[in-house]
C-alpha atoms as a PDB file:
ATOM      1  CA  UNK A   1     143.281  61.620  53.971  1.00  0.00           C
ATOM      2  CA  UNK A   2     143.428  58.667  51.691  1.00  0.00           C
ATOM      3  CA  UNK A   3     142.752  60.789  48.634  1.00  0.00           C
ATOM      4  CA  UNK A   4     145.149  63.434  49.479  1.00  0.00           C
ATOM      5  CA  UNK A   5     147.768  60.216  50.040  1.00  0.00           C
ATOM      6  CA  UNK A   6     146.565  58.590  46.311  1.00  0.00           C
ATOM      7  CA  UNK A   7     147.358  62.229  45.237  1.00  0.00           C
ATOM      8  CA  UNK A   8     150.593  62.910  46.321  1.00  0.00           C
ATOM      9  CA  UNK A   9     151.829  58.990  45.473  1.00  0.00           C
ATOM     10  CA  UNK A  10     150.699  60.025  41.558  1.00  0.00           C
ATOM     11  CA  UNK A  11     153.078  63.011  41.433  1.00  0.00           C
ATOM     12  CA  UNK A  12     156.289  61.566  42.695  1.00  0.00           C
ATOM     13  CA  UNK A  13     157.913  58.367  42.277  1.00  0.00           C
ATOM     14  CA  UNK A  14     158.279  56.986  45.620  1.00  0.00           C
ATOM     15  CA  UNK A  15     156.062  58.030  49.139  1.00  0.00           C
ATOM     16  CA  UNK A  16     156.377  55.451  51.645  1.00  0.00           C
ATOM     17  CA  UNK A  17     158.759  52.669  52.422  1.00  0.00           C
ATOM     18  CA  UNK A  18     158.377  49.570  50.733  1.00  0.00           C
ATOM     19  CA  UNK A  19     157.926  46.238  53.184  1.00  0.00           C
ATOM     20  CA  UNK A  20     158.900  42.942  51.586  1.00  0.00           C
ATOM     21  CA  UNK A  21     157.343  41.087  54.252  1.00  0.00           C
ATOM     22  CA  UNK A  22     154.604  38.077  52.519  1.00  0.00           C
ATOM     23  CA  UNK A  23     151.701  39.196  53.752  1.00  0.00           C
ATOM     24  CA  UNK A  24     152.145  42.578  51.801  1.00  0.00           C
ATOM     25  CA  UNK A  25     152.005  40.149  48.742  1.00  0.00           C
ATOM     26  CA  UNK A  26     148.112  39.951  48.770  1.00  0.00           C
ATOM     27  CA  UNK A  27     146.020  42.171  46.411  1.00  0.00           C
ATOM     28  CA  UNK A  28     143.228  44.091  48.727  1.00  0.00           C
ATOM     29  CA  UNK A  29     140.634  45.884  48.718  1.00  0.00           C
ATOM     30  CA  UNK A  30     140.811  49.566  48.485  1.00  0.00           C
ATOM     31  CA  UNK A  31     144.244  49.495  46.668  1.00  0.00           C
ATOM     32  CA  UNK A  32     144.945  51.666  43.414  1.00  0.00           C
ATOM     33  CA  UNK A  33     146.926  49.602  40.801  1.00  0.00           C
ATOM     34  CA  UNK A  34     148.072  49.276  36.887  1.00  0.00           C
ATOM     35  CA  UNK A  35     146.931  45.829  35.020  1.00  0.00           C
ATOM     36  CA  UNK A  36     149.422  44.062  32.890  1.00  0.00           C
ATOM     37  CA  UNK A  37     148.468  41.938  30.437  1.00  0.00           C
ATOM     38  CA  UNK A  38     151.200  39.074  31.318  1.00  0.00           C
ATOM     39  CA  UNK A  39     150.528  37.883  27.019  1.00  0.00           C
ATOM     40  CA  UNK A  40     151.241  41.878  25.665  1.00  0.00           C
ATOM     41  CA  UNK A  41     153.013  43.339  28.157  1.00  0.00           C
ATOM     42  CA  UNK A  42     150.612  46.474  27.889  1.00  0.00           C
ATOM     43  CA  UNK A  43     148.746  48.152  30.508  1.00  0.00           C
ATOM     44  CA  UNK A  44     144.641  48.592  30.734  1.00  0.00           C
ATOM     45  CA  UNK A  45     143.823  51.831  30.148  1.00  0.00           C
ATOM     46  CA  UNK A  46     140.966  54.293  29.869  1.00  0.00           C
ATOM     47  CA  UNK A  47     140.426  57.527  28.910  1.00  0.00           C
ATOM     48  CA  UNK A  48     137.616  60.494  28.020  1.00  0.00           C
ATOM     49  CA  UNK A  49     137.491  59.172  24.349  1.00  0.00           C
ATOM     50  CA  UNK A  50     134.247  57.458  23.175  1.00  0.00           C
ATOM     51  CA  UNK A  51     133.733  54.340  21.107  1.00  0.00           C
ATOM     52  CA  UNK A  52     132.629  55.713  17.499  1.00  0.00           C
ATOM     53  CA  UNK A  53     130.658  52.688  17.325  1.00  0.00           C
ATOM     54  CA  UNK A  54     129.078  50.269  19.503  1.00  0.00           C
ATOM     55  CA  UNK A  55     127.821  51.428  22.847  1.00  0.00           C
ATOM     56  CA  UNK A  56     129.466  54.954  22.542  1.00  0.00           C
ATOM     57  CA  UNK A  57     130.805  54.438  26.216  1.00  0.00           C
ATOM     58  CA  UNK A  58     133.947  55.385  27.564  1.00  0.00           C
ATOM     59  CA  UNK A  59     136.809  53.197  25.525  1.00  0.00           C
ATOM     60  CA  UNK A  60     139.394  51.023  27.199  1.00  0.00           C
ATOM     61  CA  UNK A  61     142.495  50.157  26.059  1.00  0.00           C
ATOM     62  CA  UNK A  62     146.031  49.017  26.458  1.00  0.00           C
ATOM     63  CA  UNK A  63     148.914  51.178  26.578  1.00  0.00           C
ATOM     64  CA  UNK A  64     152.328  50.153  26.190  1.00  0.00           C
ATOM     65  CA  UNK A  65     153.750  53.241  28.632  1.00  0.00           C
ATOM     66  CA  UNK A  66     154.709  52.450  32.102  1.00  0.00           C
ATOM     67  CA  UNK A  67     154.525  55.988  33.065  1.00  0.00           C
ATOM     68  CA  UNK A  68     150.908  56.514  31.744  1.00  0.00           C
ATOM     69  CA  UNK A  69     148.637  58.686  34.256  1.00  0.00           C
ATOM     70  CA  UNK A  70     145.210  57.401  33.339  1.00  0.00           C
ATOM     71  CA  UNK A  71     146.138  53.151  33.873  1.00  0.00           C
ATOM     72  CA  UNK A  72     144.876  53.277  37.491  1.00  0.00           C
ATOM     73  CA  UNK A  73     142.356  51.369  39.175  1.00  0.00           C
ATOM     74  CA  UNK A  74     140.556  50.958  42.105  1.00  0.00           C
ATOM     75  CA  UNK A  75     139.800  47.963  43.490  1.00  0.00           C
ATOM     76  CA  UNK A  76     135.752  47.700  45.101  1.00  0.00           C
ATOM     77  CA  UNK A  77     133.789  45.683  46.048  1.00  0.00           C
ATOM     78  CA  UNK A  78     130.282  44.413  43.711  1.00  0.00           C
ATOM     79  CA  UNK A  79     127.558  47.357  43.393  1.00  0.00           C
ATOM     80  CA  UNK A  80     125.560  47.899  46.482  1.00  0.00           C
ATOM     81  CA  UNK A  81     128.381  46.619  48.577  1.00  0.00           C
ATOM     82  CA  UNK A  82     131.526  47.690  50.363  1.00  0.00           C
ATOM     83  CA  UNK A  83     134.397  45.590  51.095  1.00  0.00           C
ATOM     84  CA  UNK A  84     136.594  46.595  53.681  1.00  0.00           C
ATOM     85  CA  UNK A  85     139.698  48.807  52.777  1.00  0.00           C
ATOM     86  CA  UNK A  86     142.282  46.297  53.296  1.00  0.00           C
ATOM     87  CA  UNK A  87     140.816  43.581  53.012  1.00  0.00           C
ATOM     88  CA  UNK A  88     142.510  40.700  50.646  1.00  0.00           C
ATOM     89  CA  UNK A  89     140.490  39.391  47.500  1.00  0.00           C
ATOM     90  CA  UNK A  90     140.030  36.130  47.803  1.00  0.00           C
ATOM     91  CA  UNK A  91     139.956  33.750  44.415  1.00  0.00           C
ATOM     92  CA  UNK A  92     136.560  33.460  43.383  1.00  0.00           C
ATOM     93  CA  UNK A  93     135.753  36.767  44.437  1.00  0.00           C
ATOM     94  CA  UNK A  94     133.479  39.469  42.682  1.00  0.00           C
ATOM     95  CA  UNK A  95     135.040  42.738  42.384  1.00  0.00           C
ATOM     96  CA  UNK A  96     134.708  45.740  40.618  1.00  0.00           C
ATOM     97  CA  UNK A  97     137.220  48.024  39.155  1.00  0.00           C
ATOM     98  CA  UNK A  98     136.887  52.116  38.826  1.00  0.00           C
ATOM     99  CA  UNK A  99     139.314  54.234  36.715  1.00  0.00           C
ATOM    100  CA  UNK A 100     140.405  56.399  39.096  1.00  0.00           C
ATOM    101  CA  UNK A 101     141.153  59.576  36.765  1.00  0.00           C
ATOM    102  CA  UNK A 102     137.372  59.339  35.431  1.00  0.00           C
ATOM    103  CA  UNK A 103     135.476  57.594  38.120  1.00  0.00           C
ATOM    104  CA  UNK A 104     133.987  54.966  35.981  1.00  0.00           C
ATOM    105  CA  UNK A 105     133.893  51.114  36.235  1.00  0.00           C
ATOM    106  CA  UNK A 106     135.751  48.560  34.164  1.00  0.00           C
ATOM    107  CA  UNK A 107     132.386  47.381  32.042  1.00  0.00           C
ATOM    108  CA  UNK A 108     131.479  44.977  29.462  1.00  0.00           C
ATOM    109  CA  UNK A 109     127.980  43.969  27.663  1.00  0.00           C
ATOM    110  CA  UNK A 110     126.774  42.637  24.366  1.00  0.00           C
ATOM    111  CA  UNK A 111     128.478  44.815  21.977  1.00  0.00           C
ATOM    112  CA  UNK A 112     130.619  44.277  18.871  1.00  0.00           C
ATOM    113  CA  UNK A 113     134.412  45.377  19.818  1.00  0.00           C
ATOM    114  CA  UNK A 114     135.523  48.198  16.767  1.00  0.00           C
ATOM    115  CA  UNK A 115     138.162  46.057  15.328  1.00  0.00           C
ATOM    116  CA  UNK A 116     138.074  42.336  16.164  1.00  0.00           C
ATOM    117  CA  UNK A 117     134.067  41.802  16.941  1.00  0.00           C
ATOM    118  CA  UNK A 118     134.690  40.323  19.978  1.00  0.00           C
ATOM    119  CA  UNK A 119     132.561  41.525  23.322  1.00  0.00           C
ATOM    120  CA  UNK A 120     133.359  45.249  23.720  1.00  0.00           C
ATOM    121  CA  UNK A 121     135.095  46.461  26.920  1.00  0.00           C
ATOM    122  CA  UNK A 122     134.010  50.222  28.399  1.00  0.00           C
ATOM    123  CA  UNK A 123     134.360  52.052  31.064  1.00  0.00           C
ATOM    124  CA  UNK A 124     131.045  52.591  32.763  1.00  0.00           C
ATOM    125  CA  UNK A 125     129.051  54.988  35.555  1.00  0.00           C
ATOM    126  CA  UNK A 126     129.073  58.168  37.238  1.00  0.00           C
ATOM    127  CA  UNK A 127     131.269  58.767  40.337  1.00  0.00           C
ATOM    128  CA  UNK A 128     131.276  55.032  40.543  1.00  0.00           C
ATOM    129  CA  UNK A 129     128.095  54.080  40.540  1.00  0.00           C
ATOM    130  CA  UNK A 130     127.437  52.120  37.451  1.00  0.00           C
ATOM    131  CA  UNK A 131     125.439  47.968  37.163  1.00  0.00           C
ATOM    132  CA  UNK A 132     126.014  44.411  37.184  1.00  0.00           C
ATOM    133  CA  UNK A 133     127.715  45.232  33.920  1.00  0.00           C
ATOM    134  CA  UNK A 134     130.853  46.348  35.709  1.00  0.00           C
ATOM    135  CA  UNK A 135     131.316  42.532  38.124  1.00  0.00           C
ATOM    136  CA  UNK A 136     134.307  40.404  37.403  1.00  0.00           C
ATOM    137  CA  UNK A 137     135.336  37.373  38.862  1.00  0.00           C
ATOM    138  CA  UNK A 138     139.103  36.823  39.755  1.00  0.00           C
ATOM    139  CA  UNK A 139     139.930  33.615  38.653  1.00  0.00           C
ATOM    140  CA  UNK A 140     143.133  32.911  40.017  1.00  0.00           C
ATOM    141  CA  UNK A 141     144.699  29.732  41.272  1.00  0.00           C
ATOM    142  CA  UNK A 142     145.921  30.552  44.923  1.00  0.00           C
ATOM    143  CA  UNK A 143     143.637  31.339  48.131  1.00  0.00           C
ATOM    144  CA  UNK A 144     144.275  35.051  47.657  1.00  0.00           C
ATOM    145  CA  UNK A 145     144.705  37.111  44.627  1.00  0.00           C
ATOM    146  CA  UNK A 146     148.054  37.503  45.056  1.00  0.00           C
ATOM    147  CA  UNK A 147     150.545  40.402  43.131  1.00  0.00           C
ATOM    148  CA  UNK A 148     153.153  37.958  41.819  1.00  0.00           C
ATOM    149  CA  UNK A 149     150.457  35.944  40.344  1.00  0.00           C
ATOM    150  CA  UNK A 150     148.778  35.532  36.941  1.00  0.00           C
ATOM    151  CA  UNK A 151     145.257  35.919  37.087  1.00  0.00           C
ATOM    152  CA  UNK A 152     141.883  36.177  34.956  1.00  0.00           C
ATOM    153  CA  UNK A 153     139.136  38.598  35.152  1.00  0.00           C
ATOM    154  CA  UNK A 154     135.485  37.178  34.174  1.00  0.00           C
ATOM    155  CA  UNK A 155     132.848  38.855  33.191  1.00  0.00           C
ATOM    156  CA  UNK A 156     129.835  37.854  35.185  1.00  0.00           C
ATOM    157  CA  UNK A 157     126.786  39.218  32.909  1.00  0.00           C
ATOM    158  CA  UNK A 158     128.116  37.579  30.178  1.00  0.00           C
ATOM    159  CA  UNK A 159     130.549  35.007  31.101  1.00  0.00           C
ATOM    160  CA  UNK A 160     133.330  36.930  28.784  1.00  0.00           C
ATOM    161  CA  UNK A 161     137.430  36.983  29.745  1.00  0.00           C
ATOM    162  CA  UNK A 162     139.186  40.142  30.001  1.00  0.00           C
ATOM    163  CA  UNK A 163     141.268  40.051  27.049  1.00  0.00           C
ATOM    164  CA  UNK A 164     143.230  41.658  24.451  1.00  0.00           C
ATOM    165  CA  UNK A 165     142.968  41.114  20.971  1.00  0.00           C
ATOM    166  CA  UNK A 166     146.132  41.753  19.431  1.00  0.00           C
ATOM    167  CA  UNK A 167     144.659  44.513  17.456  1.00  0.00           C
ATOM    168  CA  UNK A 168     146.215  48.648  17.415  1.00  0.00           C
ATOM    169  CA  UNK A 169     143.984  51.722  17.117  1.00  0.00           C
ATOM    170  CA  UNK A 170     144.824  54.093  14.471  1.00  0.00           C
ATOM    171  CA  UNK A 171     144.336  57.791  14.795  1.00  0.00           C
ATOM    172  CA  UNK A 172     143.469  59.443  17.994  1.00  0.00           C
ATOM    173  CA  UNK A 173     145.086  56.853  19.614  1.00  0.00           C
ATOM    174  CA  UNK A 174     147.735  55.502  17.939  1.00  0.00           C
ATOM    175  CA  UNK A 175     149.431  52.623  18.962  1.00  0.00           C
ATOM    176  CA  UNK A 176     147.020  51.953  22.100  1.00  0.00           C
ATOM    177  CA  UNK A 177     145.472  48.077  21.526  1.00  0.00           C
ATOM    178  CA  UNK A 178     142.058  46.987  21.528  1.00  0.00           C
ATOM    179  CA  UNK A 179     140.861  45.415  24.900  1.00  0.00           C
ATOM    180  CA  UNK A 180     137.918  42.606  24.546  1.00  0.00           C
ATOM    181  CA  UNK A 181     135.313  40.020  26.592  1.00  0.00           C
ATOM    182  CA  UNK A 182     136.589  36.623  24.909  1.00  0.00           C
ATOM    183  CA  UNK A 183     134.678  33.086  25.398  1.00  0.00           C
ATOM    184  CA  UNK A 184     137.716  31.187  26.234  1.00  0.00           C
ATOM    185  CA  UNK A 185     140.364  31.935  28.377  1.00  0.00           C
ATOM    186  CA  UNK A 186     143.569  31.754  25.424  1.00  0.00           C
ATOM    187  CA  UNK A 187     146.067  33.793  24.777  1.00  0.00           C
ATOM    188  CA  UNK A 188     145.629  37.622  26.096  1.00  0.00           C
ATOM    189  CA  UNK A 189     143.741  36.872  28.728  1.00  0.00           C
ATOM    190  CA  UNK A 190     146.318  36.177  31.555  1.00  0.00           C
ATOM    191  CA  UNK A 191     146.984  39.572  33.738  1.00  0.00           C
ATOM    192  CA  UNK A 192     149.395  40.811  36.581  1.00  0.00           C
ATOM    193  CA  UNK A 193     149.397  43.675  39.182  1.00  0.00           C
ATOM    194  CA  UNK A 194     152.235  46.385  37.893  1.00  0.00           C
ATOM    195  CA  UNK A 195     152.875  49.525  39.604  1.00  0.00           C
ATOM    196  CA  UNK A 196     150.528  50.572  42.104  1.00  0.00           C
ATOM    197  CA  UNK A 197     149.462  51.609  46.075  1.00  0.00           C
ATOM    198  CA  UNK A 198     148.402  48.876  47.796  1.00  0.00           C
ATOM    199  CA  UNK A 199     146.569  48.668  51.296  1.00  0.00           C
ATOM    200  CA  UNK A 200     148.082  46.272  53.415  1.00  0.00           C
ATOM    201  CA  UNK A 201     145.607  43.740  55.475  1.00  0.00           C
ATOM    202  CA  UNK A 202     144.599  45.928  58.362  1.00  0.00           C
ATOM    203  CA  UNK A 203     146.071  43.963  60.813  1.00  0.00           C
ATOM    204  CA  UNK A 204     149.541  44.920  59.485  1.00  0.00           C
ATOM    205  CA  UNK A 205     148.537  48.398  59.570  1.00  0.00           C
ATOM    206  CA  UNK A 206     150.801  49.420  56.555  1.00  0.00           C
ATOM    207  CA  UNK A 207     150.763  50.375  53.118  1.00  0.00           C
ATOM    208  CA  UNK A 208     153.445  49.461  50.420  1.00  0.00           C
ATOM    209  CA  UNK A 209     153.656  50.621  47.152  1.00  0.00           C
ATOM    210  CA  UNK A 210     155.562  49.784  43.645  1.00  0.00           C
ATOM    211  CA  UNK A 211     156.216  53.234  41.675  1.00  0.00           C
ATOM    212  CA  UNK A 212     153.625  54.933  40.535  1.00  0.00           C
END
């Protein structure tokens, strides 16, 4: 029922009524959402397109494009475990994210990034099932990761800051900027919940959502 929901909320730009209520505010599990990089303004992204180098994983990026299809993510729980649908990510927290359009995790390792040599960013797995690789600490300064807020996403492996470099990708894809593990959290590395559907605590019983 869910996925025929997620599937319908894709194709059109609004499918349920929006509650402003505070408790809606909160960033749960179970929730499908874009990442904006508050330093950029670009979205993370991932698509079937392979690193030429490096790992030869899935490649992440950043997109500039609101609109852009393949920017969702799932939010889940660490590998081996389920959190609750619902259920609000506390700071601190280890979470995992899955791209929903290929059904792999949000990854990073010891790998040379193509055009900055940072820590290379990929997206990971099959049908969601991936490693450790793929566990990221929200970093955030409130009790709850909460969608108005600025956040950070460590790595845990490696101790690396979801970042972006600064750096565009030539030809296939033009335009789109290169997304990096970074030792320090600096500039690039602060990120915000766009557009998404987001799962309400299940107390509330409701489900808001931003477009699409």
């Amino acid at each position: 029922m869910l996925n025929l929901l997620v599937l319908t909320c894709l194709s059109i730009i609004s499918c349920l009524p929006s509650y402003q209520a505070t408790q809606t505010n909160v960033v749960t599990c179970g929730s499908i959402l874009k990442l904006l990089n508050s330093d950029y303004n670009f979205r993370l992204h991932s698509h079937d397109v392979k690193y030429g180098s490096g790992s030869g994983q899935q490649s992440v990026t950043g997109v500039e494009q609101k609109e852009d299809v393949n920017s969702h993510w799932v939010i889940k729980a660490l590998t081996n475990e389920l959190c609750e649908r619902g259920e609000p990510i506390a700071c601190g927290n280890t979470i995992r994210l899955e791209h929903l359009s290929t059904k792999k995790n949000l990854h990073s390792h010891h790998f040379s990034s193509p055009l900055s040599g940072e820590q290379e960013v990929s997206a990971y797995g099959t049908d969601g099932l991936g490693d450790t690789g793929d566990h990221w600490e929200v970093v955030c300064s409130n009790e709850k990761w909460m969608r108005d807020a600025h956040i950070r996403l460590r790595h845990i492996d490696t101790g690396m800051y979801l970042g972006m470099s600064g750096r565009s990708y030539g030809r296939p894809i033009s335009g789109q900027m290169e997304i990096v593990g970074v030792h320090n959290p600096r500039h690039g590395t602060r990120w915000t919940t766009a557009e998404g559907l987001f799962i309400v605590p299940k107390d509330q019983d409701q489900l808001t959502h931003d477009e699409l």
